[in-house]
Each structure stands twice: as structure tokens, then as C-alpha cells.
N, C-alpha and C. Protein backbone atom coordinates (compact mmCIF):
# COMPACT_ATOMS: atom_id res chain seq x y z
N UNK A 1 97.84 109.31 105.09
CA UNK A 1 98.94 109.55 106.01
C UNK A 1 100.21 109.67 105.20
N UNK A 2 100.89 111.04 105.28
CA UNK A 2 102.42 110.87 104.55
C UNK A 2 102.98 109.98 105.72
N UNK A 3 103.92 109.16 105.04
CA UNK A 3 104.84 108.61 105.26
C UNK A 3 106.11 109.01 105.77
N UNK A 4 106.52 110.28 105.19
CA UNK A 4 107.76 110.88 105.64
C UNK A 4 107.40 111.98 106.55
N UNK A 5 107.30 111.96 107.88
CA UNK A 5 106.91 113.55 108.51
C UNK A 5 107.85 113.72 109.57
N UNK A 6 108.04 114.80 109.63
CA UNK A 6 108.87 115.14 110.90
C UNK A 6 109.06 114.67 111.97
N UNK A 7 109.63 114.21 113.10
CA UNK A 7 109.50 113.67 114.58
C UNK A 7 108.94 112.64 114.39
N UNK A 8 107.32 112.13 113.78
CA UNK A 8 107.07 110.83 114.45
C UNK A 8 107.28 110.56 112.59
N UNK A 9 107.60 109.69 111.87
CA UNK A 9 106.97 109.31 110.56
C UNK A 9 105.40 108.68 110.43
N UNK A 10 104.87 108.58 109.05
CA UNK A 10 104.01 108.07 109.20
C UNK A 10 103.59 106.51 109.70
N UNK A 11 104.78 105.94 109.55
CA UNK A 11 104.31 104.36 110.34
C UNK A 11 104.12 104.31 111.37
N UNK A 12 105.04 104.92 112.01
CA UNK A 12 105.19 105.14 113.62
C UNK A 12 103.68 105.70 113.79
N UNK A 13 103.41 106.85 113.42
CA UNK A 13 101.89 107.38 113.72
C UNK A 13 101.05 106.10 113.58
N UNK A 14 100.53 105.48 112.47
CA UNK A 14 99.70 104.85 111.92
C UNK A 14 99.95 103.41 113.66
N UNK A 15 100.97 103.20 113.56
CA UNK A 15 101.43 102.07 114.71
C UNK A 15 100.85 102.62 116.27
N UNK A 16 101.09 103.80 116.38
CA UNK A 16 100.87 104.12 117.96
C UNK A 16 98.75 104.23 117.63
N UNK A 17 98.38 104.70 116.71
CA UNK A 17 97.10 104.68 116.48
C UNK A 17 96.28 103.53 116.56
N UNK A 18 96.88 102.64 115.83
CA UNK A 18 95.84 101.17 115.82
C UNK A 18 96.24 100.42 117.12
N UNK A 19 97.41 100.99 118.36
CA UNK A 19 97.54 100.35 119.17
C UNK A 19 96.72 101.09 120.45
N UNK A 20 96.46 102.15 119.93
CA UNK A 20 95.02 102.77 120.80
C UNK A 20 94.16 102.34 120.48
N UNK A 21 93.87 102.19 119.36
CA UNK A 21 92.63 101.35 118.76
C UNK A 21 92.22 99.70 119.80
N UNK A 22 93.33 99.04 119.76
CA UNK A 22 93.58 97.91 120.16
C UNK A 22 92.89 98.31 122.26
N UNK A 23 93.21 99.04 122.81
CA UNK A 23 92.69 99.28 124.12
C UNK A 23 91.04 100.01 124.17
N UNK A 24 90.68 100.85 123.01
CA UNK A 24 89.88 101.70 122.78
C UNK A 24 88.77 101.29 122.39
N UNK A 25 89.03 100.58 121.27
CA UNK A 25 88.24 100.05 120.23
C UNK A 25 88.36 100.99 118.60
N UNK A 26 87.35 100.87 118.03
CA UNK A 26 87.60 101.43 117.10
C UNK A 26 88.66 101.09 115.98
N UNK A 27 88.17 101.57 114.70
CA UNK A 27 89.25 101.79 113.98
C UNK A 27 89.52 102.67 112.53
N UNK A 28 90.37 103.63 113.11
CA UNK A 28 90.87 104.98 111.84
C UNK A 28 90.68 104.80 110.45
N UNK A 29 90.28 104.80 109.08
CA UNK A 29 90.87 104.41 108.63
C UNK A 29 92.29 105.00 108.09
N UNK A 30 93.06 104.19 107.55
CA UNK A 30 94.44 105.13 106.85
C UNK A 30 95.00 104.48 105.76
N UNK A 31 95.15 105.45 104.68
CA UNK A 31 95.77 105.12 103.78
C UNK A 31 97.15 106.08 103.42
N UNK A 32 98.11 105.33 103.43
CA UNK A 32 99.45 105.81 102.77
C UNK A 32 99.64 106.61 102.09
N UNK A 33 100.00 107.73 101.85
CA UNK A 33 100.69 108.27 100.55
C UNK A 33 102.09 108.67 100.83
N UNK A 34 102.49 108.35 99.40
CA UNK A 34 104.15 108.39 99.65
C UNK A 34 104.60 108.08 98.05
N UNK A 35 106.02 108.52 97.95
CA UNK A 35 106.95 108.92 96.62
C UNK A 35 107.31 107.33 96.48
N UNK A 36 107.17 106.40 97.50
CA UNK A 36 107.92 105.03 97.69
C UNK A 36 106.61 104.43 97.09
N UNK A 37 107.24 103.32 96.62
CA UNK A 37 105.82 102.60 95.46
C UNK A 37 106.94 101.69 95.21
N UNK A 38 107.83 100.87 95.91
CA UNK A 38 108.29 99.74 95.80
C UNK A 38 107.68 98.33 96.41
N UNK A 39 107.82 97.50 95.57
CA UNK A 39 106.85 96.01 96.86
C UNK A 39 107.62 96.39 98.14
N UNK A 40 108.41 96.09 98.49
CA UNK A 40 108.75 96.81 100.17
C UNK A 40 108.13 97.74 100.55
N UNK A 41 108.16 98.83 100.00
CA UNK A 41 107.62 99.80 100.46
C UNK A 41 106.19 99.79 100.85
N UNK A 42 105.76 99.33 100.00
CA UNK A 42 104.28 99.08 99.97
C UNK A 42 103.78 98.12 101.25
N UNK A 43 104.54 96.75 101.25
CA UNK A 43 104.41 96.02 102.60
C UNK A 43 104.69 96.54 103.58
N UNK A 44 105.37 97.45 103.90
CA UNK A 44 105.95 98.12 104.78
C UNK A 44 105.22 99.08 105.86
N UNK A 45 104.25 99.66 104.95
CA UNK A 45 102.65 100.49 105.50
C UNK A 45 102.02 99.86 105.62
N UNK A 46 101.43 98.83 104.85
CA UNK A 46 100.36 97.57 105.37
C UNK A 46 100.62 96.96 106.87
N UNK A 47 102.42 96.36 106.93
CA UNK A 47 102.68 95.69 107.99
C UNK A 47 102.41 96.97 109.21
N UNK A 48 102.88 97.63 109.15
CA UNK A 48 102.55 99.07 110.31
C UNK A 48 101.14 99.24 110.45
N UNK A 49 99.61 98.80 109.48
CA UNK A 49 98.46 98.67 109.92
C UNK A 49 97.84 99.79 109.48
N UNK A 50 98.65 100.60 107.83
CA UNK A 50 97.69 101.07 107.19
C UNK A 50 96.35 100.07 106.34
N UNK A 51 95.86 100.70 106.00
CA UNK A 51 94.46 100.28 105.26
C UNK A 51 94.46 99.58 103.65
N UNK A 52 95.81 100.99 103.14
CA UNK A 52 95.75 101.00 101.80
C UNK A 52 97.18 101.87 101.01
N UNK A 53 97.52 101.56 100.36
CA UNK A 53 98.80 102.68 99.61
C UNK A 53 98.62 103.54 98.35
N UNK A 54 98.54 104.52 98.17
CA UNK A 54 98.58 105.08 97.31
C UNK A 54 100.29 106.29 97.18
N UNK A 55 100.57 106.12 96.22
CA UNK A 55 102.36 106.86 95.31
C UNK A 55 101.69 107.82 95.16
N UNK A 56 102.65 109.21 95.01
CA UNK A 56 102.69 110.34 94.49
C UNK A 56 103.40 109.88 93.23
N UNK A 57 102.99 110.63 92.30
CA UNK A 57 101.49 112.06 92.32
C UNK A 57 100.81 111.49 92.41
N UNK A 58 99.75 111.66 93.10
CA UNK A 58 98.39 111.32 93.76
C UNK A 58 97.23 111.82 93.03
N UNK A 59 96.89 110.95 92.29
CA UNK A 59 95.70 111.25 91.38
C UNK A 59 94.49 110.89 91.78
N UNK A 60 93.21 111.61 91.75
CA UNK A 60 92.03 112.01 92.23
C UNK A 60 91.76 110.47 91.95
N UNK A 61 91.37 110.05 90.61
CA UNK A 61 91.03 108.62 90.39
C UNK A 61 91.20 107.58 91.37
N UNK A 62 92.54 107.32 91.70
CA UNK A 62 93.07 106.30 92.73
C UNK A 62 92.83 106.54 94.09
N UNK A 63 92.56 108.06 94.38
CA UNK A 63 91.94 108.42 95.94
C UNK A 63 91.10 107.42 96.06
N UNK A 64 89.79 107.66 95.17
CA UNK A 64 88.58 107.78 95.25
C UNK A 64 88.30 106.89 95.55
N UNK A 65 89.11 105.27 94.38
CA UNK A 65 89.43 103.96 94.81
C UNK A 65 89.48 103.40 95.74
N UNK A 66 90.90 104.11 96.28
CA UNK A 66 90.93 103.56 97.80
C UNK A 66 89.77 103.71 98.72
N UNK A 67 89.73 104.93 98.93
CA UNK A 67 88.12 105.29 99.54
C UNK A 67 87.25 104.23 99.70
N UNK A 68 86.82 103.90 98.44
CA UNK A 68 86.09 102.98 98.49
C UNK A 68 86.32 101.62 98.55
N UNK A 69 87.50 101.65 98.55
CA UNK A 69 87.84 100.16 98.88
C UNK A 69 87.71 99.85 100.60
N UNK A 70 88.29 100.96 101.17
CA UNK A 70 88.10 101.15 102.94
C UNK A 70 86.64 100.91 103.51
N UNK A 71 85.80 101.59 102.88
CA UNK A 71 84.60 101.76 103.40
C UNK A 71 84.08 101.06 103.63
């Protein structure tokens, strides 16, 4: 999920999602990407109820990671 997107951002998305989740069941997974790679920043997508963070540039290696760290 970028982080920075037009109209909704990515927290906001990631937030209205796991709160469907929460009536629905289920759950998305999502991981972050974003230019921000500060400890704030980073807590910041977790607290909103991503999965995982990964910084640009976004290297194949650290995808893959996460990936598998979700699964």
C-alpha cells in the first residue's frame, strides 16, 4: 500500500479496510511502502493496521521478506 495517494492516503485506506474486516471477517494482508523510513513513520502504518513496512527504493530482496513474514 503507498502511503501517499490521492483523496484517501494509504492509512486511511489500510484503516477503513481492517474496519471492514472487523464486521466481515477476514483479513487483507498489507504492507507499506513509502519514502518515510523514520521510527514514526514506521509506527505510524503499523498503528493504522498495516502488516509490515517496507522504504523506497524497494528492493526485490526485502519484498520477498516481508511476504514471507505475512504469510
Amino acid at each position: 500500500m503507498d502511503v501517499q495517494m490521492p483523496e484517501m492516503d494509504g492509512l486511511a485506506a489500510t484503516r477503513a479496510i481492517r474496519e471492514q474486516e472487523r464486521s466481515r471477517g477476514g483479513h487483507i494482508p498489507i504492507i507499506a511502502m513509502t519514502a518515510h523510513v523514520m521510527h514514526q513513520d514506521v509506527a505510524l502504518c503499523l498503528e493504522a493496521g498495516m502488516d509490515d513496512h517496507l522504504g523506497k527504493p524497494l528492493r526485490r530482496v526485502d519484498l520477498e521478506k516481508a511476504v514471507a513474514r505475512i504469510r
